[in-house]
C-alpha atoms as a PDB file:
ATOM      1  CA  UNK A   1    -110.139 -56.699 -25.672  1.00  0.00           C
ATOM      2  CA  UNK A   2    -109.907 -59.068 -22.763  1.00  0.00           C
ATOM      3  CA  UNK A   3    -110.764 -56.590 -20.267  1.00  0.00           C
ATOM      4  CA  UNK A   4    -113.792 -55.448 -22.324  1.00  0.00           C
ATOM      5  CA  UNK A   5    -114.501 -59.388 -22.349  1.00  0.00           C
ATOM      6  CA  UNK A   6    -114.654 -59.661 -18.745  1.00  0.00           C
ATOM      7  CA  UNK A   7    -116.421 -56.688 -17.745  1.00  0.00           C
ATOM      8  CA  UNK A   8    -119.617 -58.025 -20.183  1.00  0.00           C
ATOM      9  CA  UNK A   9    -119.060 -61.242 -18.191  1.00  0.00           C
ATOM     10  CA  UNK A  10    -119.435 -59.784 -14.895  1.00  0.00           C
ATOM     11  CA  UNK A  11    -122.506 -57.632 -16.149  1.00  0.00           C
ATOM     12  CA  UNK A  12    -124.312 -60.356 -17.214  1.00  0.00           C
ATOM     13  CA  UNK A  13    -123.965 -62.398 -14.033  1.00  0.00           C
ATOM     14  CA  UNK A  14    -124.834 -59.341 -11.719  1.00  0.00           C
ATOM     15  CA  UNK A  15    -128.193 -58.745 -13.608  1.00  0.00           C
ATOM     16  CA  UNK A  16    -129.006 -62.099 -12.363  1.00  0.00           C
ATOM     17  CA  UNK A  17    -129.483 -60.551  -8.563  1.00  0.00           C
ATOM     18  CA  UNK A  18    -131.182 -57.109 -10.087  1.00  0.00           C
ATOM     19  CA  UNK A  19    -134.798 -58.375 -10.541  1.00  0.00           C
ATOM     20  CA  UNK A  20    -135.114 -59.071  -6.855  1.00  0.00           C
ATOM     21  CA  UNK A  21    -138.103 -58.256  -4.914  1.00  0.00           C
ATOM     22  CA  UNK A  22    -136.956 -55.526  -2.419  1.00  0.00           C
ATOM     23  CA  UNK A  23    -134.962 -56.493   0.719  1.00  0.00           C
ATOM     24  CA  UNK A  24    -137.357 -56.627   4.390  1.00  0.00           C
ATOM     25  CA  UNK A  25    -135.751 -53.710   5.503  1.00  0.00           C
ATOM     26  CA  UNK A  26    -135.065 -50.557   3.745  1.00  0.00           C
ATOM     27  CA  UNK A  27    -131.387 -49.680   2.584  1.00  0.00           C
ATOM     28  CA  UNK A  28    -130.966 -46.308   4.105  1.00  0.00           C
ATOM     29  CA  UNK A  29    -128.294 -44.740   1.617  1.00  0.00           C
ATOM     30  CA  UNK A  30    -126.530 -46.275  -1.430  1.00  0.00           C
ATOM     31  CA  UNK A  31    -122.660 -46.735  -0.857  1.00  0.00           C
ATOM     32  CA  UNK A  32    -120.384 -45.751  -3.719  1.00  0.00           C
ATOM     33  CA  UNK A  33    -118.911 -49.032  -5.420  1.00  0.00           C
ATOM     34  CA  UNK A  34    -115.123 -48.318  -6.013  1.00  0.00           C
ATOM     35  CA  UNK A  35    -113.842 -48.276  -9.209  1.00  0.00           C
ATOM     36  CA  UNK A  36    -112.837 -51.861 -10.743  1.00  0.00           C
ATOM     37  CA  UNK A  37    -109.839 -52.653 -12.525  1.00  0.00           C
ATOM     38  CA  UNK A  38    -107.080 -51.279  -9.948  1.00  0.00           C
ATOM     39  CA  UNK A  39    -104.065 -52.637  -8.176  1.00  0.00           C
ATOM     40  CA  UNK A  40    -104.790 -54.757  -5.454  1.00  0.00           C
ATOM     41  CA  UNK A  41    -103.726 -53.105  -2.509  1.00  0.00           C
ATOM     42  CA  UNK A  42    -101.049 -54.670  -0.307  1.00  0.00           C
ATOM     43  CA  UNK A  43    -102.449 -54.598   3.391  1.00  0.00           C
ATOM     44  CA  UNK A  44    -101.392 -56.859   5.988  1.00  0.00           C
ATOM     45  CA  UNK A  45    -104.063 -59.002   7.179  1.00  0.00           C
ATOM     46  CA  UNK A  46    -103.562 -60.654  10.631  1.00  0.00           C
ATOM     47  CA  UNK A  47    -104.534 -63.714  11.490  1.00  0.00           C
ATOM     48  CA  UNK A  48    -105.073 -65.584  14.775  1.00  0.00           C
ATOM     49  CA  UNK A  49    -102.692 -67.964  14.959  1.00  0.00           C
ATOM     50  CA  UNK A  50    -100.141 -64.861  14.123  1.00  0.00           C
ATOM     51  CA  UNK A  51     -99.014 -65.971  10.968  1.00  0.00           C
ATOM     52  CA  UNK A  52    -100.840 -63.517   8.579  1.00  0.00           C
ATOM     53  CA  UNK A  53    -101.600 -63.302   5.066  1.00  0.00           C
ATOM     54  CA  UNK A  54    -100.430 -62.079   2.655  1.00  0.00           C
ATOM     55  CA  UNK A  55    -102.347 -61.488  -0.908  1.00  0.00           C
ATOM     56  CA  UNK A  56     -98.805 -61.951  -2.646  1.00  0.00           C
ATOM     57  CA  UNK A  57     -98.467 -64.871  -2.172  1.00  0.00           C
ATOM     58  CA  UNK A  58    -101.290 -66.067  -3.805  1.00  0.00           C
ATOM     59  CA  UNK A  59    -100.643 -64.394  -7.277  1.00  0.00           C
ATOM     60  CA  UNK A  60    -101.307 -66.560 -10.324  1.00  0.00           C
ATOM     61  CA  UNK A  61    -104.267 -67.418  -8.574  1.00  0.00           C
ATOM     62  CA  UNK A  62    -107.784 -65.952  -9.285  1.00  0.00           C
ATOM     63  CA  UNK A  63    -109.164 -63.933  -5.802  1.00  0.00           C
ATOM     64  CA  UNK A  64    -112.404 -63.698  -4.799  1.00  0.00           C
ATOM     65  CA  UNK A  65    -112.214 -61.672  -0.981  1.00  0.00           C
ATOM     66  CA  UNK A  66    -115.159 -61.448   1.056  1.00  0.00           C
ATOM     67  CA  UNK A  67    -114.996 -58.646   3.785  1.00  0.00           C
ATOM     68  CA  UNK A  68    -117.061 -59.122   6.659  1.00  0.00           C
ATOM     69  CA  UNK A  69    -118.513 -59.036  10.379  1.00  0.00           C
ATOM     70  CA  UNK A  70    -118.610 -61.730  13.019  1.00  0.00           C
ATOM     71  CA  UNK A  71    -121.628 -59.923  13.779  1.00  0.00           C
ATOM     72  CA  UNK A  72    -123.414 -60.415  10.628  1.00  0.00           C
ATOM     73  CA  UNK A  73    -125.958 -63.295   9.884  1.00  0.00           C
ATOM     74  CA  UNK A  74    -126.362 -62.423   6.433  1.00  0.00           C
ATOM     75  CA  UNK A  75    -122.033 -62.616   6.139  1.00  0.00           C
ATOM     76  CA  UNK A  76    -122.167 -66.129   7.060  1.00  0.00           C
ATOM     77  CA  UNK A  77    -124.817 -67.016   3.872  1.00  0.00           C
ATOM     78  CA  UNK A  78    -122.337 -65.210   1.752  1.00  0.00           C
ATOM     79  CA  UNK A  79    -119.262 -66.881   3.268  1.00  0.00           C
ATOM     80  CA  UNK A  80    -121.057 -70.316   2.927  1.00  0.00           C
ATOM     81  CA  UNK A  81    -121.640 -69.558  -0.550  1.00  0.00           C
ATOM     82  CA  UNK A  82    -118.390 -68.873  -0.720  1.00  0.00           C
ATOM     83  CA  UNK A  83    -116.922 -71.813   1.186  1.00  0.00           C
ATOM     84  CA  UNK A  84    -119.117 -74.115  -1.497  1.00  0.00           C
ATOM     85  CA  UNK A  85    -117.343 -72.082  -4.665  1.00  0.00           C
ATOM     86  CA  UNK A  86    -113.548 -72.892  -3.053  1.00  0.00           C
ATOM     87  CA  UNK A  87    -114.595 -76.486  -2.925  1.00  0.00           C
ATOM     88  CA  UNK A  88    -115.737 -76.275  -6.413  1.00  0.00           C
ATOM     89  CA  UNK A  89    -113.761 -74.211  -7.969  1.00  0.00           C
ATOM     90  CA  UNK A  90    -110.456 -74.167  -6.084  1.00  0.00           C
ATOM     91  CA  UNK A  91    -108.673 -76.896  -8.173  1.00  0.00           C
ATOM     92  CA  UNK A  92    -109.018 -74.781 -11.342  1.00  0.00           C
ATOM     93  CA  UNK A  93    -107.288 -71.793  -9.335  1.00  0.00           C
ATOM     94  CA  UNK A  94    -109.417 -70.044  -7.465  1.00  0.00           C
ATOM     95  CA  UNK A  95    -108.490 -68.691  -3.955  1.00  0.00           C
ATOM     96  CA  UNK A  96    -111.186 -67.180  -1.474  1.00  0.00           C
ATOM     97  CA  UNK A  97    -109.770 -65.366   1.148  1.00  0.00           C
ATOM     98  CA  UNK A  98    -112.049 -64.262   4.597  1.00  0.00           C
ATOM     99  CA  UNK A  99    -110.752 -60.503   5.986  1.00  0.00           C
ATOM    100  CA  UNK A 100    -113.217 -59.996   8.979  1.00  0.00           C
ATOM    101  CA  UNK A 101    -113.308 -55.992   9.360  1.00  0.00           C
ATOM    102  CA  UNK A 102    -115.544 -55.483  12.366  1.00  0.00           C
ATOM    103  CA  UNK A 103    -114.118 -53.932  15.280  1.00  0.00           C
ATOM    104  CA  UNK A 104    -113.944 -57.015  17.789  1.00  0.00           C
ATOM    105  CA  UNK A 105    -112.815 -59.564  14.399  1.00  0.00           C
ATOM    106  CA  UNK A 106    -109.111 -59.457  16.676  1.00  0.00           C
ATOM    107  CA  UNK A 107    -111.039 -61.371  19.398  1.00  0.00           C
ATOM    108  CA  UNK A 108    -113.947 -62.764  17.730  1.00  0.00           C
ATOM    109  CA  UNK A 109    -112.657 -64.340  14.837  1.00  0.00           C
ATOM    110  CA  UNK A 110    -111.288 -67.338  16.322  1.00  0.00           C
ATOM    111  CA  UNK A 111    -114.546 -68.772  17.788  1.00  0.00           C
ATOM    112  CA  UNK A 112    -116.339 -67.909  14.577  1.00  0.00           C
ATOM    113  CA  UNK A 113    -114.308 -69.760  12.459  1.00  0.00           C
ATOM    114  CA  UNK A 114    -114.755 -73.056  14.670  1.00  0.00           C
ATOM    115  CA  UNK A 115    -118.402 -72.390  14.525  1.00  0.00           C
ATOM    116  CA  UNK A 116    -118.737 -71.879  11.341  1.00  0.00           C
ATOM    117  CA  UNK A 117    -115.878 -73.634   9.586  1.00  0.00           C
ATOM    118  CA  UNK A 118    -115.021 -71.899   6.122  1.00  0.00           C
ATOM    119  CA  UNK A 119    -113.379 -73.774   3.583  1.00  0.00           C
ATOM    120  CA  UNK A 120    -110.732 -70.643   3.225  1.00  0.00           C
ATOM    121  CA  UNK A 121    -107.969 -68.913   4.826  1.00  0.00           C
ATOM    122  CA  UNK A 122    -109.360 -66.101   7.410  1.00  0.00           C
ATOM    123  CA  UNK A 123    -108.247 -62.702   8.913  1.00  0.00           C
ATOM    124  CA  UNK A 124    -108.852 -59.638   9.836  1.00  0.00           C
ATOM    125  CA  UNK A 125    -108.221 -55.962   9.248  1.00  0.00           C
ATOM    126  CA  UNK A 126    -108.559 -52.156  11.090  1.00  0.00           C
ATOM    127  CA  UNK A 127    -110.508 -49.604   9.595  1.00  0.00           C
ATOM    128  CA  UNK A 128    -108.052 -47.689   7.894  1.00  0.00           C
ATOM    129  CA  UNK A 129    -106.435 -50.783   6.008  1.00  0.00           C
ATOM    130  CA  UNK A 130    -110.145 -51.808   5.207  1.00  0.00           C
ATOM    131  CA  UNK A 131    -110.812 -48.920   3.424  1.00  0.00           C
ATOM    132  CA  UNK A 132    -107.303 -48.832   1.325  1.00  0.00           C
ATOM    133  CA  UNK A 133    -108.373 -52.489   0.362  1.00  0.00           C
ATOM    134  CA  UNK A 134    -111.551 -51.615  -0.910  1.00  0.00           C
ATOM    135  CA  UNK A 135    -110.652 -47.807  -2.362  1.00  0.00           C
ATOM    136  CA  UNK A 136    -113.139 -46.238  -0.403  1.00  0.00           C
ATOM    137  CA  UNK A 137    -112.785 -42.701   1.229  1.00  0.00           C
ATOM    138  CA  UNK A 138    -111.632 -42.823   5.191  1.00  0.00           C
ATOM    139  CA  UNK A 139    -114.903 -41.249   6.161  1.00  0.00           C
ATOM    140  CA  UNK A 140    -117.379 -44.276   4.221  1.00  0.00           C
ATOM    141  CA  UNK A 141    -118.607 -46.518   6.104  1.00  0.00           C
ATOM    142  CA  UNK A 142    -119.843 -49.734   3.923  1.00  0.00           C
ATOM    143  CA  UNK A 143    -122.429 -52.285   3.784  1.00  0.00           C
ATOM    144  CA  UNK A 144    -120.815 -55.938   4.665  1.00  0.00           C
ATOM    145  CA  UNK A 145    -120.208 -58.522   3.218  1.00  0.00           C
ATOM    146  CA  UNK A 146    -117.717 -56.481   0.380  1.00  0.00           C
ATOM    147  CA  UNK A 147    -117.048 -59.001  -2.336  1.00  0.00           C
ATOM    148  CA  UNK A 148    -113.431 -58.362  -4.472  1.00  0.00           C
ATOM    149  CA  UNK A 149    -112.764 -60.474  -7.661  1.00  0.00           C
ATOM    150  CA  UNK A 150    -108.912 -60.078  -8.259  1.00  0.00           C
ATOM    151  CA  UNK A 151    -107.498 -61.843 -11.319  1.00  0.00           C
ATOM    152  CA  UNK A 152    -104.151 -64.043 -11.444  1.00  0.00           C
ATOM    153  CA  UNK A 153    -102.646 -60.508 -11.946  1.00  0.00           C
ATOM    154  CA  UNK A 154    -103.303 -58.863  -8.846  1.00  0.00           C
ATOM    155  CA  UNK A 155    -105.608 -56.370 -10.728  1.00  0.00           C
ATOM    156  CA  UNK A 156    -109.328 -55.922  -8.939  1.00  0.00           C
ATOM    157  CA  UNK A 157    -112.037 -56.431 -12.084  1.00  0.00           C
ATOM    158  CA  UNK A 158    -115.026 -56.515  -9.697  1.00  0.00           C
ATOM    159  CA  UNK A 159    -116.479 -55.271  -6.201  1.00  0.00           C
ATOM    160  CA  UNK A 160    -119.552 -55.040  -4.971  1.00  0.00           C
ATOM    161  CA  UNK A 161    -120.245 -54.206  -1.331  1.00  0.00           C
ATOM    162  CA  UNK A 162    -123.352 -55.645   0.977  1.00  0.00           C
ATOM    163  CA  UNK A 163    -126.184 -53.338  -0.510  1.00  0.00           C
ATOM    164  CA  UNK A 164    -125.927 -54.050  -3.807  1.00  0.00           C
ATOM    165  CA  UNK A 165    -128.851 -56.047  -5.602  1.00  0.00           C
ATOM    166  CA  UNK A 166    -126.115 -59.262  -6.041  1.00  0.00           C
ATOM    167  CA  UNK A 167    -126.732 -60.111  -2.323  1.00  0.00           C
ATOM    168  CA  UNK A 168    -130.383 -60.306  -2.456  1.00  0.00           C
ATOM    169  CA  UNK A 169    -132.564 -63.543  -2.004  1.00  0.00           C
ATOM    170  CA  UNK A 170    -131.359 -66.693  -3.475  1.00  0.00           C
ATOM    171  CA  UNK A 171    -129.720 -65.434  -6.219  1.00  0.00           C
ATOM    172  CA  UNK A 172    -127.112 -64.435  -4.591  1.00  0.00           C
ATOM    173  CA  UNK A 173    -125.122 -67.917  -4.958  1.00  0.00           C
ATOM    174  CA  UNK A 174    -125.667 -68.618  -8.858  1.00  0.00           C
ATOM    175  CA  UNK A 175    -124.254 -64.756  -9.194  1.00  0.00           C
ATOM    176  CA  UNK A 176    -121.129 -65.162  -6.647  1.00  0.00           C
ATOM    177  CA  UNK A 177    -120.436 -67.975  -8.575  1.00  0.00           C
ATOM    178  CA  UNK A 178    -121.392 -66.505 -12.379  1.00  0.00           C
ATOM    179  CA  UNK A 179    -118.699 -64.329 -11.623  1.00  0.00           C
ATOM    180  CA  UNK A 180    -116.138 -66.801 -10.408  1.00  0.00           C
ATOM    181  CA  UNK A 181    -116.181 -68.860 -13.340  1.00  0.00           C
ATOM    182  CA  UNK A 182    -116.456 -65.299 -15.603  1.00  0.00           C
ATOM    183  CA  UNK A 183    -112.931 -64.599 -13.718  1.00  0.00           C
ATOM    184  CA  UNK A 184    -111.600 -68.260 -14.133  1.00  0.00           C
ATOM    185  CA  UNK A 185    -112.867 -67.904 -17.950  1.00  0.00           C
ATOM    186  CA  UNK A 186    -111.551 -64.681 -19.038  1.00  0.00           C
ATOM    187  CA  UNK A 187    -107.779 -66.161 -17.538  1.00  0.00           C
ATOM    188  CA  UNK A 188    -107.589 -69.162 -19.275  1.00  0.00           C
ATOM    189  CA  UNK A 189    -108.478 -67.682 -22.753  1.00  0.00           C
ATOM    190  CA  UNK A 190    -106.160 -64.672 -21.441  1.00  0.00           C
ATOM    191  CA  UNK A 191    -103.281 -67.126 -20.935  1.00  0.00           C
ATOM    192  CA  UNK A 192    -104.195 -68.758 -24.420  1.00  0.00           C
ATOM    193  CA  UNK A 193    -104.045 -66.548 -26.094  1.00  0.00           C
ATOM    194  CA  UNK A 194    -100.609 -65.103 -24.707  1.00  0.00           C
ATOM    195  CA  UNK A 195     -99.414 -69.099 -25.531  1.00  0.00           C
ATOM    196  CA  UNK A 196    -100.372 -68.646 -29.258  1.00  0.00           C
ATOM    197  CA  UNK A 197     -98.663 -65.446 -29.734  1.00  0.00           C
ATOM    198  CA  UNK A 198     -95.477 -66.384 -27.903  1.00  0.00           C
ATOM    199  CA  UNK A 199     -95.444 -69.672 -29.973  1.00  0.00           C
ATOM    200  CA  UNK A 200     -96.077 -67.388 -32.910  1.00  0.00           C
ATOM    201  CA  UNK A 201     -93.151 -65.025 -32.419  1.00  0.00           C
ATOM    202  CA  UNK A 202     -90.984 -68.046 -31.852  1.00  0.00           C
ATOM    203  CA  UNK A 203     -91.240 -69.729 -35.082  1.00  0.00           C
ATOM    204  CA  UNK A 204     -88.228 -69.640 -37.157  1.00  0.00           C
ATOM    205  CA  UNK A 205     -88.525 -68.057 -40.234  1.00  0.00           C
ATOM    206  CA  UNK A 206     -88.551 -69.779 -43.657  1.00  0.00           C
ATOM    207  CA  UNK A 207     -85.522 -69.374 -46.155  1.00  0.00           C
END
């Protein structure tokens, strides 16, 4: 029920990127969006200070992961979207974590973050543990940014990588953040719920 719940929650705030006009320059193949609603895969994302992170530790916290290139103008709109929603959003328990994925991130990350200055913890990631992240084949290459939404769980309930209609225009902020607050919805009625009934079960019964 609460999975069905969510999913017509993120629906709703994705059509708000679809009637877009069409982007300057054409997309030159659609890249398959992997499936929603898996385990989040545990990949170790370095850091440059060396100290890493590490998605477990962040469980019982709602996710939202934003994949991209220090080489990408349109990664730093999404990322400053995103810093904006962690600012908002973060003391209701949300958690946005940056995973740069282009081949010089290693080396380039450092001086991007001091230019740019995200409100979120940042790493980066190789190829191969990209792709187990986002449950895409090892011979797909995909459009950045890649957007996760991972709830308190560690269960992925949305994705949606750089060529999808959500990163469009000026839309793209109101639906980032639709989505968030879908996430941060569907938990707390999710852990209301699971309240009631455990109070429920617990009642002694009458004589």
């Amino acid at each position: 029920m609460f999975r069905k719940f969510f999913a017509l929650l993120v629906c709703s705030a994705a059509s708000i990127a679809v009637a877009q006009q069409p982007p300057k320059q054409p997309v030159q193949a659609m890249q398959p969006q992997a499936q929603p609603s898996r385990p989040l895969a545990d990949v170790a994302v370095k850091t440059p200070d060396a100290k890493g992170i590490n998605f477990k530790k962040y469980r019982g916290k709602e996710l939202v992961i934003v994949l991209f290139s220090t080489q990408c103008e349109d990664c730093v709109t999404t990322v400053g979207y995103l810093s904006q929603l962690q600012k908002d959003d973060g003391p209701r328990g949300l958690q946005v974590i940056g995973v740069g994925v282009n081949k010089n991130a290693p080396y380039e990350l450092g001086p991007w973050m001091q230019r740019y200055r995200p409100g979120f913890p940042m790493g980066f990631l190789d190829q191969d543990s990209m792709l187990k992240l986002v449950a895409l084949p090892k011979d797909t290459v995909p459009y950045v940014p890649i957007v996760m939404f991972v709830d308190s769980g560690g269960t992925v309930r949305a994705q949606y990588t750089g060529d999808s209609p959500l990163f469009k225009d000026k839309s793209q902020g109101p639906a980032l953040r639709a989505i968030a607050e879908g996430l941060l919805k569907f938990q707390a009625q999710h852990a209301s719920a699971k309240a009631a009934s455990k109070s429920e079960t617990s009642k002694p019964e009458s004589k």
